[in-house]
PDB file of N, CA and C in Angstrom:
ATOM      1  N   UNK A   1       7.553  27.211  11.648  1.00  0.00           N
ATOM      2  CA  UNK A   1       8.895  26.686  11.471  1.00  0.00           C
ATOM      3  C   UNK A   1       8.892  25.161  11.448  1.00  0.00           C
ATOM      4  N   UNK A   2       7.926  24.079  11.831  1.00  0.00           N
ATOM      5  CA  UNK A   2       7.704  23.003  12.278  1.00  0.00           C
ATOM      6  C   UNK A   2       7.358  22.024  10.923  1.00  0.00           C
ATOM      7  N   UNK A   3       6.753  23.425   9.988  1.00  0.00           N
ATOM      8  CA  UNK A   3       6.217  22.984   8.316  1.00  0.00           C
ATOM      9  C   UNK A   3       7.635  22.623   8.095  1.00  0.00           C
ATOM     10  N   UNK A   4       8.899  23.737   8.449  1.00  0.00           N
ATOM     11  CA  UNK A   4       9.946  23.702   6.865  1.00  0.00           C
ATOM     12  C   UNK A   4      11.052  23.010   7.189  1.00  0.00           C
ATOM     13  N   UNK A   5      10.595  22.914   8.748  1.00  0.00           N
ATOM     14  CA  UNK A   5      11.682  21.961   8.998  1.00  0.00           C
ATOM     15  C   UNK A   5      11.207  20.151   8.857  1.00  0.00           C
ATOM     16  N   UNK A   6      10.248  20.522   8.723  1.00  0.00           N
ATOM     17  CA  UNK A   6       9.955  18.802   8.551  1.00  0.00           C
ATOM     18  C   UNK A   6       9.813  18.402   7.147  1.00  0.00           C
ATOM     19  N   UNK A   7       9.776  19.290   6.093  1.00  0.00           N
ATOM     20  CA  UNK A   7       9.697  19.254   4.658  1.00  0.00           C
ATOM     21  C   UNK A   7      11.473  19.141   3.841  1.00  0.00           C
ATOM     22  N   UNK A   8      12.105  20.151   5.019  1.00  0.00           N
ATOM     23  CA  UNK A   8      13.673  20.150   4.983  1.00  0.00           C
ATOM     24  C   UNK A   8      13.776  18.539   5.312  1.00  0.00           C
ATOM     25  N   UNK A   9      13.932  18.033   6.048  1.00  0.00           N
ATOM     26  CA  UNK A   9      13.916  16.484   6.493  1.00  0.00           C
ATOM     27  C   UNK A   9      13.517  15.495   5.221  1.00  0.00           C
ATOM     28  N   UNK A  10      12.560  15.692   5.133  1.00  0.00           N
ATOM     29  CA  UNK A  10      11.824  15.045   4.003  1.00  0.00           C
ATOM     30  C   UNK A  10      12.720  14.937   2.855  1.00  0.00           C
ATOM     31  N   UNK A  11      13.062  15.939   2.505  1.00  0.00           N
ATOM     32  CA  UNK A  11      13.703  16.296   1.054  1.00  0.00           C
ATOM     33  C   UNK A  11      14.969  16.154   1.067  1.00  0.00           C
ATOM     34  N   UNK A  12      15.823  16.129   2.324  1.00  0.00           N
ATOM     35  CA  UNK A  12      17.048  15.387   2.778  1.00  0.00           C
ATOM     36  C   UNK A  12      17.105  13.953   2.727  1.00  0.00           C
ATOM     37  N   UNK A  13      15.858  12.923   3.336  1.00  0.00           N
ATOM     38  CA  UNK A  13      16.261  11.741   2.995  1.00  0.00           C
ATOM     39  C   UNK A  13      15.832  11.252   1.554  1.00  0.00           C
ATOM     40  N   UNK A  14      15.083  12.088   0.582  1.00  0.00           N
ATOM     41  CA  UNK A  14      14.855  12.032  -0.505  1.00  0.00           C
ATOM     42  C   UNK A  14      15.896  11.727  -1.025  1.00  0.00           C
ATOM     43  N   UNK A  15      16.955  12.876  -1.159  1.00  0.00           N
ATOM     44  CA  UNK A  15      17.879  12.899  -1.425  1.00  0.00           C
ATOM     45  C   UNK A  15      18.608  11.320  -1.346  1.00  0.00           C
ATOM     46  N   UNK A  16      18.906  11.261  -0.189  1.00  0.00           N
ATOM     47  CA  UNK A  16      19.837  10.117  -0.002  1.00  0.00           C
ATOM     48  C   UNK A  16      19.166   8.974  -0.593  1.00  0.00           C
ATOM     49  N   UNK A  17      17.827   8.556  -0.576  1.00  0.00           N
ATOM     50  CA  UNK A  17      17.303   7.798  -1.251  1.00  0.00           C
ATOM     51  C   UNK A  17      17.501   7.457  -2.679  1.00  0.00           C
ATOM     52  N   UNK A  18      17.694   8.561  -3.243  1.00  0.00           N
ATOM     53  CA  UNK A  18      17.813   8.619  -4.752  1.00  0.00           C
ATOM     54  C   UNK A  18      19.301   8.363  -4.536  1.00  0.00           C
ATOM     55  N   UNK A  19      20.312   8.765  -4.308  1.00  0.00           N
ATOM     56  CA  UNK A  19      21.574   9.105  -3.985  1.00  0.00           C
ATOM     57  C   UNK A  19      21.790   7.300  -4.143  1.00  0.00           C
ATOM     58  N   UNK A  20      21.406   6.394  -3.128  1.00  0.00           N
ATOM     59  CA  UNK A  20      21.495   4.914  -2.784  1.00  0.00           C
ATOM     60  C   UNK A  20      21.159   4.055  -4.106  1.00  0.00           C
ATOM     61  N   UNK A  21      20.224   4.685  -4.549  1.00  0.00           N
ATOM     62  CA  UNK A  21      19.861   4.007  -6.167  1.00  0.00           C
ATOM     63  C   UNK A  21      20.315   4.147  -7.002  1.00  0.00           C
ATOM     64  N   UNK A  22      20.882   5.362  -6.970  1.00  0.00           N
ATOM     65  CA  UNK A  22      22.081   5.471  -8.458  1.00  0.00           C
ATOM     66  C   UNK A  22      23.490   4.782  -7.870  1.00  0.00           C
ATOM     67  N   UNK A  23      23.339   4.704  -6.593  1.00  0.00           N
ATOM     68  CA  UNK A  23      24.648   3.831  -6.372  1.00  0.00           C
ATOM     69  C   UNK A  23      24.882   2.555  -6.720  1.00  0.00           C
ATOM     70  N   UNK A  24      23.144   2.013  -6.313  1.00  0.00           N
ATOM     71  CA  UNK A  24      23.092   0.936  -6.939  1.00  0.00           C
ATOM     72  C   UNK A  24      22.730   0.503  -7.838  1.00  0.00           C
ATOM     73  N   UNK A  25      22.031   1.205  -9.092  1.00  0.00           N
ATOM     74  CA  UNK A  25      22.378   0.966 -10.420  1.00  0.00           C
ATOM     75  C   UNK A  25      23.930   1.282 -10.626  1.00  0.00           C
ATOM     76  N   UNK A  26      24.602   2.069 -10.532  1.00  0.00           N
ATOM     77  CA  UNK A  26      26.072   1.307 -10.621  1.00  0.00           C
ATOM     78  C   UNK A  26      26.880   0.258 -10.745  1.00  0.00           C
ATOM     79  N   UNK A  27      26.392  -0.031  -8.920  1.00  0.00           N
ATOM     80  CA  UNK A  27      26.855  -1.480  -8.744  1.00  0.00           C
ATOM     81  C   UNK A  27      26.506  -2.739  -9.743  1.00  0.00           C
ATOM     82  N   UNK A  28      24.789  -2.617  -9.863  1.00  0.00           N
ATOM     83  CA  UNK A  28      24.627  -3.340 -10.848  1.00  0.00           C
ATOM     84  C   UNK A  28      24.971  -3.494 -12.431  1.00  0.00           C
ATOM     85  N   UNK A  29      25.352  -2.074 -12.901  1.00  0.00           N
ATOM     86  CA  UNK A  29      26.192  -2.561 -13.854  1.00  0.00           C
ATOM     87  C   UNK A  29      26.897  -2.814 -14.203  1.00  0.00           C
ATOM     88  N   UNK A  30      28.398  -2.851 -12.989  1.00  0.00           N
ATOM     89  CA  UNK A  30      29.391  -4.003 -12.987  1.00  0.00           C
ATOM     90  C   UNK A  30      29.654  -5.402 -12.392  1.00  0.00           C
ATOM     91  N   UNK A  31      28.021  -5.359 -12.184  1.00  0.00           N
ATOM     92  CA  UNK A  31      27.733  -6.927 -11.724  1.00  0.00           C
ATOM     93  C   UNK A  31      28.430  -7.118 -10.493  1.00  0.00           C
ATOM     94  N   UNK A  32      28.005  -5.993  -9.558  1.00  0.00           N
ATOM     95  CA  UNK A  32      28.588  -6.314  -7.869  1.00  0.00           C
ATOM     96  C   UNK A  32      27.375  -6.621  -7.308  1.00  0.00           C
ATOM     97  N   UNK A  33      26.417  -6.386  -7.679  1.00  0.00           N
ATOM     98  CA  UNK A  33      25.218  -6.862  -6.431  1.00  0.00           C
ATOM     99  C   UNK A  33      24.540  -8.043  -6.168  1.00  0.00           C
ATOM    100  N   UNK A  34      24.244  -8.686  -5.163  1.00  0.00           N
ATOM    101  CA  UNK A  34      23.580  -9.654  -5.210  1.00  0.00           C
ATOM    102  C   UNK A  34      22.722 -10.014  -5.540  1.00  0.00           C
ATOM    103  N   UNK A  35      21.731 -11.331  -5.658  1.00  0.00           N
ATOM    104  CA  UNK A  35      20.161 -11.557  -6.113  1.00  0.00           C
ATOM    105  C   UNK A  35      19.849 -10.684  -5.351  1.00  0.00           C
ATOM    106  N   UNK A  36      19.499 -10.821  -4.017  1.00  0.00           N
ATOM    107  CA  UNK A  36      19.041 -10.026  -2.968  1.00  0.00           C
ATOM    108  C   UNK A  36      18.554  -8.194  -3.347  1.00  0.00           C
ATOM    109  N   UNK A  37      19.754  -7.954  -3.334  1.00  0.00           N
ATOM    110  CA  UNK A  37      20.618  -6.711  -3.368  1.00  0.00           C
ATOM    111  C   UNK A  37      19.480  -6.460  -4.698  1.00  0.00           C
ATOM    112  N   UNK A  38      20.086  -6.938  -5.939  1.00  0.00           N
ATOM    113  CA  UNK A  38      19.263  -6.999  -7.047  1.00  0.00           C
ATOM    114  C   UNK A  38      17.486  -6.527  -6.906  1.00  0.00           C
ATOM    115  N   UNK A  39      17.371  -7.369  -6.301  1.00  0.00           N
ATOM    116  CA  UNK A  39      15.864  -7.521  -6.168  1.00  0.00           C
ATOM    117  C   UNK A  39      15.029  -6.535  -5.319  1.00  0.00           C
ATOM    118  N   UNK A  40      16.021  -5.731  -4.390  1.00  0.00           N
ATOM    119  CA  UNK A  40      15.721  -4.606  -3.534  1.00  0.00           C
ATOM    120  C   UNK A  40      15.525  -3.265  -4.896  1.00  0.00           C
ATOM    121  N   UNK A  41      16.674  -3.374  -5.695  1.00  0.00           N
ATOM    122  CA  UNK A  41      17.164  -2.167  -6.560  1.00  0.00           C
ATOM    123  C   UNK A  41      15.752  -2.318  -7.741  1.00  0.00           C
ATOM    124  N   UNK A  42      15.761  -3.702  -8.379  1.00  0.00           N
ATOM    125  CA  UNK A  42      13.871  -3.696  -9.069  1.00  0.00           C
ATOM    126  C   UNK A  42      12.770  -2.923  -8.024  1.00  0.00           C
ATOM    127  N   UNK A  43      12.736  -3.065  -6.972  1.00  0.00           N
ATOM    128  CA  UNK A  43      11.545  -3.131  -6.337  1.00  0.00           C
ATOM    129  C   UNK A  43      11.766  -1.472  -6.105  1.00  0.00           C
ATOM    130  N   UNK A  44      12.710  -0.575  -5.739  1.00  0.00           N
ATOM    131  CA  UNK A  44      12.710   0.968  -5.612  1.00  0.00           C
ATOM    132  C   UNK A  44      12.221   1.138  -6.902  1.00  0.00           C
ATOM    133  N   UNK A  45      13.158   0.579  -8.166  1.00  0.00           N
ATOM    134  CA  UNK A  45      12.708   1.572  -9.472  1.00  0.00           C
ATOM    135  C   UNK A  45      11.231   1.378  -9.637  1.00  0.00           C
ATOM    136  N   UNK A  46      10.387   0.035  -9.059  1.00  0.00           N
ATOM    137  CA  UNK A  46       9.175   0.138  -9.308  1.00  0.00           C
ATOM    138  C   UNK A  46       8.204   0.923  -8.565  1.00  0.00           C
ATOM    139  N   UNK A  47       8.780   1.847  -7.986  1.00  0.00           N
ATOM    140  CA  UNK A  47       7.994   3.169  -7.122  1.00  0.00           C
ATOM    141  C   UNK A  47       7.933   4.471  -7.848  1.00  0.00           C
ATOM    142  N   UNK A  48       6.415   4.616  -8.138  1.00  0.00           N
ATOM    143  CA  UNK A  48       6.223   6.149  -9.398  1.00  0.00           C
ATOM    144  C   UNK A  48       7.152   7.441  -8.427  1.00  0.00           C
ATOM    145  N   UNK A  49       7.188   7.302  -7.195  1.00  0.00           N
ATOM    146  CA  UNK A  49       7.883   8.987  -6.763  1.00  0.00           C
ATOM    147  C   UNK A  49       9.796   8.367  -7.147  1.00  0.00           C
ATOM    148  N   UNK A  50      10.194   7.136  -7.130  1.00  0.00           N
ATOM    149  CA  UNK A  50      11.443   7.132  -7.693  1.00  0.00           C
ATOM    150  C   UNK A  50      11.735   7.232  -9.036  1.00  0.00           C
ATOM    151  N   UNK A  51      10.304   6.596  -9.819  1.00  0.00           N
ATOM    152  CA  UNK A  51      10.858   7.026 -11.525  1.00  0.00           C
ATOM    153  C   UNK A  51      10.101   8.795 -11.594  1.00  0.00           C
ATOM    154  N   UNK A  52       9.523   9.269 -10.884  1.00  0.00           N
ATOM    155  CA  UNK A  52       9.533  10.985 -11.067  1.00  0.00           C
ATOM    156  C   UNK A  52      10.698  11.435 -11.008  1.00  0.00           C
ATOM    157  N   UNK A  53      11.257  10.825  -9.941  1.00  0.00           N
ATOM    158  CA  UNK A  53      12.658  11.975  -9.156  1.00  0.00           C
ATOM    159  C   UNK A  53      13.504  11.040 -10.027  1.00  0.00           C
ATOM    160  N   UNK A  54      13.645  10.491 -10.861  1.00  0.00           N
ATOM    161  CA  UNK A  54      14.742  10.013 -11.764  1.00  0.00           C
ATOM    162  C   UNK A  54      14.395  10.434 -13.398  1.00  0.00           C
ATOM    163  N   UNK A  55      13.231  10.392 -13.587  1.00  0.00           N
ATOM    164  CA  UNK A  55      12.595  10.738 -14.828  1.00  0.00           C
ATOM    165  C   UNK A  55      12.771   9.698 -15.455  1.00  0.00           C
ATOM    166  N   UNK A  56      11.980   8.611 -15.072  1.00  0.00           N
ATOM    167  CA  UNK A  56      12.363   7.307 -15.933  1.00  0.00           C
ATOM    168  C   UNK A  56      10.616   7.442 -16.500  1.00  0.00           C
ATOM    169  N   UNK A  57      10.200   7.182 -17.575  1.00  0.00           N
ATOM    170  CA  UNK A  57       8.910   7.068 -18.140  1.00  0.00           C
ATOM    171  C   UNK A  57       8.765   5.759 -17.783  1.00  0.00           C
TER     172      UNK A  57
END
């Protein structure tokens, strides 16, 4: 039980992870985010398990 609950976990903050990035590609395309902010949102999309779970080639 210790496997599915910790894989359940896993795949829950996955979730929200991805969830935070499409929020903030949003934001960024009505030009609400900061450099900062900005520069956080480059640096996720440049992670291969975020362009898998988004399907960005």
């Amino acid at each position: 039980m210790k496997g599915q609950a910790k894989k359940a976990a896993f795949d829950y903050c996955e979730q929200l992870r991805i969830r935070n990035i499409l929020t903030m590609l949003d934001m960024n395309a009505r030009g609400e985010l900061t450099v900062f902010e900005r520069r956080d949102l480059y640096a996720a999309l440049d992670n291969e398990r975020t362009r898998t779970a988004l399907r960005i080639d």
